[in-house]
C-alpha atoms as a PDB file:
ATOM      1  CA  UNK A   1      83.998  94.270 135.769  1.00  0.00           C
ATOM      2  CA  UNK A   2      87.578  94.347 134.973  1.00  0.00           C
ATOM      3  CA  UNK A   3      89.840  92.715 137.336  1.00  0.00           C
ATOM      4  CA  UNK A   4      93.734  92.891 137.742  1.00  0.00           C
ATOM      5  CA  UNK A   5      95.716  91.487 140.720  1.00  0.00           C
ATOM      6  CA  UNK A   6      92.907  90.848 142.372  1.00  0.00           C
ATOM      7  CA  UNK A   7      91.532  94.598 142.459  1.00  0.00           C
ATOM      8  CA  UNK A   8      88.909  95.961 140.923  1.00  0.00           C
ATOM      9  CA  UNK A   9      89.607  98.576 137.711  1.00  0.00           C
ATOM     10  CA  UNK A  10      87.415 100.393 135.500  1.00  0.00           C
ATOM     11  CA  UNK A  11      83.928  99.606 135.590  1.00  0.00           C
ATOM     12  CA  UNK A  12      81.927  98.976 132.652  1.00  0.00           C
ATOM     13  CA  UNK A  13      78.236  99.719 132.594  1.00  0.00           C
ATOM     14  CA  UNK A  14      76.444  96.386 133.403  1.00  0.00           C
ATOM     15  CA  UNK A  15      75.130  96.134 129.635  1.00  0.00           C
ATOM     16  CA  UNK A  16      78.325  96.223 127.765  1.00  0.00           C
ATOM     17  CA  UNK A  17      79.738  93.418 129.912  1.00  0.00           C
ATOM     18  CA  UNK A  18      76.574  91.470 129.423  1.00  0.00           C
ATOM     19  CA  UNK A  19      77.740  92.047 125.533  1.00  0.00           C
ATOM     20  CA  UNK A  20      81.324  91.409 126.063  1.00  0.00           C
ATOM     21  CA  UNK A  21      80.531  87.746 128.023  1.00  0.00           C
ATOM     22  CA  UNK A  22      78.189  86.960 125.362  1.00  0.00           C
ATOM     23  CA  UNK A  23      81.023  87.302 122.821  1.00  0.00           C
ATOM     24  CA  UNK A  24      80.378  90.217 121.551  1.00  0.00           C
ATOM     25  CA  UNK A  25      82.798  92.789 120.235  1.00  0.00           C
ATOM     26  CA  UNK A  26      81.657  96.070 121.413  1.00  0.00           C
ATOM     27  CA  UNK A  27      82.732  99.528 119.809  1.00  0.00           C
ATOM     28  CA  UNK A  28      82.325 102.812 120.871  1.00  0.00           C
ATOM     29  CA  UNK A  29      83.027 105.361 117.946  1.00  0.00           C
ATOM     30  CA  UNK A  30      83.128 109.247 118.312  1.00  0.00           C
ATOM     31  CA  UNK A  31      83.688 111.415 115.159  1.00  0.00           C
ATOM     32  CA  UNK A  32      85.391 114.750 115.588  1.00  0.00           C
ATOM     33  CA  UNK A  33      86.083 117.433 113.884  1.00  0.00           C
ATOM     34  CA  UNK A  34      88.352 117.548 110.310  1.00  0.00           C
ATOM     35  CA  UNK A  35      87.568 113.476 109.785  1.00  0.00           C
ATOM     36  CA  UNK A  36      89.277 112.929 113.713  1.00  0.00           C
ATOM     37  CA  UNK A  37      87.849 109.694 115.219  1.00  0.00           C
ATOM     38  CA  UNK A  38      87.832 108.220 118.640  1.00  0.00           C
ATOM     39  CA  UNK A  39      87.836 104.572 118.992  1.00  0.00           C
ATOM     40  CA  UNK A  40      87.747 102.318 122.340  1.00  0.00           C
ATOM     41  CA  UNK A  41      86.552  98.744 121.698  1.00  0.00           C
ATOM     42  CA  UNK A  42      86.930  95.522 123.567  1.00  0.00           C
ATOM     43  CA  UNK A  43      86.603  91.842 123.592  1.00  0.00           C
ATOM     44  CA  UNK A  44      86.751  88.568 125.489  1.00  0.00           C
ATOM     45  CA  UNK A  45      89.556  86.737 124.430  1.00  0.00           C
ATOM     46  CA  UNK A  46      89.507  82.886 126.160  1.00  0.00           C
ATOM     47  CA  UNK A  47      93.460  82.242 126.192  1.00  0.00           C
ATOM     48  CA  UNK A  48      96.066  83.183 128.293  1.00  0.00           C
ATOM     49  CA  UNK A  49      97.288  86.619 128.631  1.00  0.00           C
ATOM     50  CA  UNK A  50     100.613  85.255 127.383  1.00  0.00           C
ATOM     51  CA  UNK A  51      99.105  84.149 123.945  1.00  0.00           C
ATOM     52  CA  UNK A  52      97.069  87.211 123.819  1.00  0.00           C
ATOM     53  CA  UNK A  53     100.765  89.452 123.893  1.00  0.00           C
ATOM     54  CA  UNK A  54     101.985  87.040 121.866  1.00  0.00           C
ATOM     55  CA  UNK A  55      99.674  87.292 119.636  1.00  0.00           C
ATOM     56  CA  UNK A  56      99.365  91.459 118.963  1.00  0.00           C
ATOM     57  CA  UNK A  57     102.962  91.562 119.152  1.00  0.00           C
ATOM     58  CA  UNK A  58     103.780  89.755 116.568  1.00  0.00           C
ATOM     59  CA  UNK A  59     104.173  92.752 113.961  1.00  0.00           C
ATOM     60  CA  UNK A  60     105.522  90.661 111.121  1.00  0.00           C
ATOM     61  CA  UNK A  61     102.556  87.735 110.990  1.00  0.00           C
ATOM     62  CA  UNK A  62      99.564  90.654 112.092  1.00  0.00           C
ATOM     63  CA  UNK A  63      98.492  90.145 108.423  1.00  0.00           C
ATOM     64  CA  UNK A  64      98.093  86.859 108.343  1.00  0.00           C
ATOM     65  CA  UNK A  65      95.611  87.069 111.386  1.00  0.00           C
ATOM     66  CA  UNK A  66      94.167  90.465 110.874  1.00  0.00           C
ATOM     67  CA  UNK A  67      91.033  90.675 108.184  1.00  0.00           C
ATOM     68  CA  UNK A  68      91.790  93.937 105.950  1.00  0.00           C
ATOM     69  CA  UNK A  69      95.699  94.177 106.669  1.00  0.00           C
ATOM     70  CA  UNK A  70      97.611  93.268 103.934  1.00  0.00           C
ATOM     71  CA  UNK A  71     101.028  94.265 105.479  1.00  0.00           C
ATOM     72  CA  UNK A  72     102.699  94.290 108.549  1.00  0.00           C
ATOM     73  CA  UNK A  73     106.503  94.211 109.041  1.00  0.00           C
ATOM     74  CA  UNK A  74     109.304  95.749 111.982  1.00  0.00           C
ATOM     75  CA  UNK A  75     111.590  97.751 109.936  1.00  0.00           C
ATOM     76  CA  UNK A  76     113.503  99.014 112.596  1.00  0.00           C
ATOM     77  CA  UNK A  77     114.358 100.411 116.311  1.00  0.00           C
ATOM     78  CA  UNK A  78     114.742 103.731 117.582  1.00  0.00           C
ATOM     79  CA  UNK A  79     115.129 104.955 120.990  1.00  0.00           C
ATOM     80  CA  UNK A  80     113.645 101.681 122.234  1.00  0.00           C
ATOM     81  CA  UNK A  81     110.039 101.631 120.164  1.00  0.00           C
ATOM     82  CA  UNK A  82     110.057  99.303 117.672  1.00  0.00           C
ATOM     83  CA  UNK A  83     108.898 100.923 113.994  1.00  0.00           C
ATOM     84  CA  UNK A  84     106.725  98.614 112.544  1.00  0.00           C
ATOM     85  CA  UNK A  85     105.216  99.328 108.965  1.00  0.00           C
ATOM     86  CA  UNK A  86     101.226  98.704 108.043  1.00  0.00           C
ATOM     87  CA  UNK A  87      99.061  98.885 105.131  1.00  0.00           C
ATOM     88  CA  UNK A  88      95.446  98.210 105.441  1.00  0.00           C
ATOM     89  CA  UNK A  89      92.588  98.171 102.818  1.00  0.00           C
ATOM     90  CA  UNK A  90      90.324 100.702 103.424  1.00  0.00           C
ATOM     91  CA  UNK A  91      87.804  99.606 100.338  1.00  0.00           C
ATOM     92  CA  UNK A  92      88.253  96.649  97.865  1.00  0.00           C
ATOM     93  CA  UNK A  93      85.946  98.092  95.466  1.00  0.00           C
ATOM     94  CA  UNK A  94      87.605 101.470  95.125  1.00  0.00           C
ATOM     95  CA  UNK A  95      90.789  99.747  95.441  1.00  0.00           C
ATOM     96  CA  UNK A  96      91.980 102.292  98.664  1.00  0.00           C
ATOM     97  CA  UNK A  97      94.405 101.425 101.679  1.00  0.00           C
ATOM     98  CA  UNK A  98      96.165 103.375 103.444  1.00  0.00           C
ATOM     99  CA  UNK A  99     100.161 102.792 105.060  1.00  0.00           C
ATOM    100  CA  UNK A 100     101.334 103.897 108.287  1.00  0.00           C
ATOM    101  CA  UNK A 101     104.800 103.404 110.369  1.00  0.00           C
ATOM    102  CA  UNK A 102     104.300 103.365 113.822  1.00  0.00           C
ATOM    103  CA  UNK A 103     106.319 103.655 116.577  1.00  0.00           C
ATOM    104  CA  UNK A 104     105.428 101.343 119.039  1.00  0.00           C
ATOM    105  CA  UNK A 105     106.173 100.801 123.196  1.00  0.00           C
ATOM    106  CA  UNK A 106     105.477  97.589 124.662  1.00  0.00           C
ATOM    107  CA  UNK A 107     104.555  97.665 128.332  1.00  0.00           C
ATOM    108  CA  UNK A 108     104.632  93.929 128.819  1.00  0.00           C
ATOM    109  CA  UNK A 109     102.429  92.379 129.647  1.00  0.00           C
ATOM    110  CA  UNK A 110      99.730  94.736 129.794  1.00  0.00           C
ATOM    111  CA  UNK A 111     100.138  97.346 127.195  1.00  0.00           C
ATOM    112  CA  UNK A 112     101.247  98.139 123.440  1.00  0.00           C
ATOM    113  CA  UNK A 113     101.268 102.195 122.663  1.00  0.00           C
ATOM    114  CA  UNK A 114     101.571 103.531 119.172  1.00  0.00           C
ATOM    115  CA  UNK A 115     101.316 106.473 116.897  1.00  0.00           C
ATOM    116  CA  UNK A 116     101.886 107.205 113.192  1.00  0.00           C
ATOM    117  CA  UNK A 117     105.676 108.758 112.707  1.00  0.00           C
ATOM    118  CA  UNK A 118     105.156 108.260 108.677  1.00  0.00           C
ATOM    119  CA  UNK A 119     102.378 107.851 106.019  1.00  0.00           C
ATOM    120  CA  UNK A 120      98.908 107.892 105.254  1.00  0.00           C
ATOM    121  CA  UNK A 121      97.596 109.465 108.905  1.00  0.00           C
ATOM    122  CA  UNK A 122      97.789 113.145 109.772  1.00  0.00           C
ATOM    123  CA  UNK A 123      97.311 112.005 113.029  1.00  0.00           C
ATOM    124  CA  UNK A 124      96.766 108.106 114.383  1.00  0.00           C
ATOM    125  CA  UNK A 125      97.955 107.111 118.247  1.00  0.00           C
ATOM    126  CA  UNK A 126      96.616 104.398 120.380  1.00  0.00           C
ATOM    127  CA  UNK A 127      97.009 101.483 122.647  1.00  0.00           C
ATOM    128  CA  UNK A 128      96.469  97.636 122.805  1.00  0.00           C
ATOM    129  CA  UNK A 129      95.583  96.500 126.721  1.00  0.00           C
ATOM    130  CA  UNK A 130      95.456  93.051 127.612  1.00  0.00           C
ATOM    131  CA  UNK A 131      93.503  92.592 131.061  1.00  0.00           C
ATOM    132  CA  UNK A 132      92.468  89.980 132.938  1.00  0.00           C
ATOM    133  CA  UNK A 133      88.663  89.572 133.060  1.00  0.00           C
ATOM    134  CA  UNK A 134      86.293  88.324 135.772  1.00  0.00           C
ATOM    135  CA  UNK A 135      86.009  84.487 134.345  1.00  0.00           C
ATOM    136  CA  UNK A 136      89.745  83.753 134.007  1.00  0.00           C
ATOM    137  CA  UNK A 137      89.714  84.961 129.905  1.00  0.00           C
ATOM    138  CA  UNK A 138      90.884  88.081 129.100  1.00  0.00           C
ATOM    139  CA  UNK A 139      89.873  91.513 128.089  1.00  0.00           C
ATOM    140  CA  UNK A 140      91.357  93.056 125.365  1.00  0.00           C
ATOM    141  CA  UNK A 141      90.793  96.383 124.478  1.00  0.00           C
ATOM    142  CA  UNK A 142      91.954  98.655 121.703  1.00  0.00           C
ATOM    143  CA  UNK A 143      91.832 102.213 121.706  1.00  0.00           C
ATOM    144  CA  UNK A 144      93.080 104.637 119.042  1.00  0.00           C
ATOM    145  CA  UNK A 145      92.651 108.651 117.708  1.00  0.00           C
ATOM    146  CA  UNK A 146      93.049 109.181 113.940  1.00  0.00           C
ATOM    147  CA  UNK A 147      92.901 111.462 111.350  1.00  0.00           C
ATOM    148  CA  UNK A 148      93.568 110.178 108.080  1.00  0.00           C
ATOM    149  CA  UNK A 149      95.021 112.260 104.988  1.00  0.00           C
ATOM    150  CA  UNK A 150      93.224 115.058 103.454  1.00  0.00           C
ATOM    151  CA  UNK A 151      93.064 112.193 100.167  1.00  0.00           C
ATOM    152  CA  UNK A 152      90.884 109.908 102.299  1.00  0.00           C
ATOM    153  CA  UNK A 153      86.793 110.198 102.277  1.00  0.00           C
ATOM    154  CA  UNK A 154      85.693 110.687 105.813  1.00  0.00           C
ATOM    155  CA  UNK A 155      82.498 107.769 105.380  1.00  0.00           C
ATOM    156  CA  UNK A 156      85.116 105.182 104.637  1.00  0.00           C
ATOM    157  CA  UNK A 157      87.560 105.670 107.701  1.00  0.00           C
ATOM    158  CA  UNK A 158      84.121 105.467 109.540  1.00  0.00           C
ATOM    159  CA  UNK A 159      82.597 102.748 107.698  1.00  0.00           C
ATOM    160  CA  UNK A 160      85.837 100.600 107.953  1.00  0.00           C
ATOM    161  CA  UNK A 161      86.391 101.448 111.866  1.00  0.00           C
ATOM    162  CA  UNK A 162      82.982 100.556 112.758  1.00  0.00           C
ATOM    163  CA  UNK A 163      82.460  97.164 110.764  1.00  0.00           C
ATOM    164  CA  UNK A 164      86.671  96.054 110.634  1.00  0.00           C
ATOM    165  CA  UNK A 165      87.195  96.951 114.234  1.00  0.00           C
ATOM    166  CA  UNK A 166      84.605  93.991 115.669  1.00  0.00           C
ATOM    167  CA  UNK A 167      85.746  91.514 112.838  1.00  0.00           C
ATOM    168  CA  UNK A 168      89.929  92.013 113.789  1.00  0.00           C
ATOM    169  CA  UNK A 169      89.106  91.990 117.327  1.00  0.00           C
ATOM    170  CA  UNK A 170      87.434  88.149 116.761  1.00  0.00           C
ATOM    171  CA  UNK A 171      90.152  87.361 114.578  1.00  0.00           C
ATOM    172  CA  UNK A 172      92.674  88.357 116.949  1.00  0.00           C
ATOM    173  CA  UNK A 173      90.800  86.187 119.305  1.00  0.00           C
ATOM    174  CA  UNK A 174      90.725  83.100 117.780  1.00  0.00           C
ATOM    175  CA  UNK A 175      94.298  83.467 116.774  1.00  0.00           C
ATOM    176  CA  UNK A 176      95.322  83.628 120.616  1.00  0.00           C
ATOM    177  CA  UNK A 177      92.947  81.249 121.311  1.00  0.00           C
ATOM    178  CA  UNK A 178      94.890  78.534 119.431  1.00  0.00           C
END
């Protein structure tokens, strides 16, 4: 059950927050049409929800604690998003990544929107949502529709979303945790 001052919010099925209390990092995945993906994934975090949006919005240290990013960096403002400028290895052994700018709103302290204004993404926009969960942690859930550039093979968007997601969710995790 998700909780938030007190009141009850969207309910999960009984199963996936068995999963999420047990520490799992659960994923739902949806492929669409012309390599489009749906992505909605959460996990218990056991900090604060403080160090949990401290911790996602700090664009210019995200590679340090995200596995599989090897950049992230503000490189401006406009209109009151901050742009903030990714790369991320899709596959070390074909030596792909791919680079996005995204404009991003924060909604402190419950939500970070974004979507792709330049690079690698024909399409990418999303959200970060930090909620309070039943036990005192938190639940933080990431959500995001892509379409990557015609360049990029479908089975490695997919491959990377559904084995990086879990793994930068953790990470993410421990690194508010601390």
């Amino acid at each position: 059950m998700l909780v938030r001052d007190g009141r009850q919010m969207d309910r999960l099925p009984p199963e996936v927050t068995r999963r999420i209390n047990a520490g799992e990092a659960v994923v739902w995945l949806q492929a669409g049409v012309n390599c489009s993906v749906r992505l909605r994934a959460y996990v218990r975090v056991p900090a604060s929800s403080e160090d949990v949006w401290r911790t996602i919005t700090d664009y210019d240290h995200l590679a340090d604690v995200v596995p599989g990013m090897v950049e992230s960096r503000v490189v401006g403002h406009n209109n009151g998003e901050k742009l903030v400028h990714q790369v991320a290895r899709l596959d070390e052994a074909l030596g792909l990544s791919a680079a996005v700018t995204l404009a991003v709103t924060e909604e402190p302290p419950e939500a970070v929107r974004f979507r792709a204004v330049d690079g690698d993404m024909r399409r990418m926009e999303g959200a970060w949502r930090v909620r309070s969960w039943s036990d005192g942690a938190v639940l933080l859930e990431y959500e995001v529709e892509l379409q990557p550039a015609r360049w990029t093979p479908c089975w490695i968007v997919k491959r990377k979303l559904k084995q990086g997601v879990p793994e930068q969710l953790h990470a993410i995790a421990r690194a508010a945790a601390q």
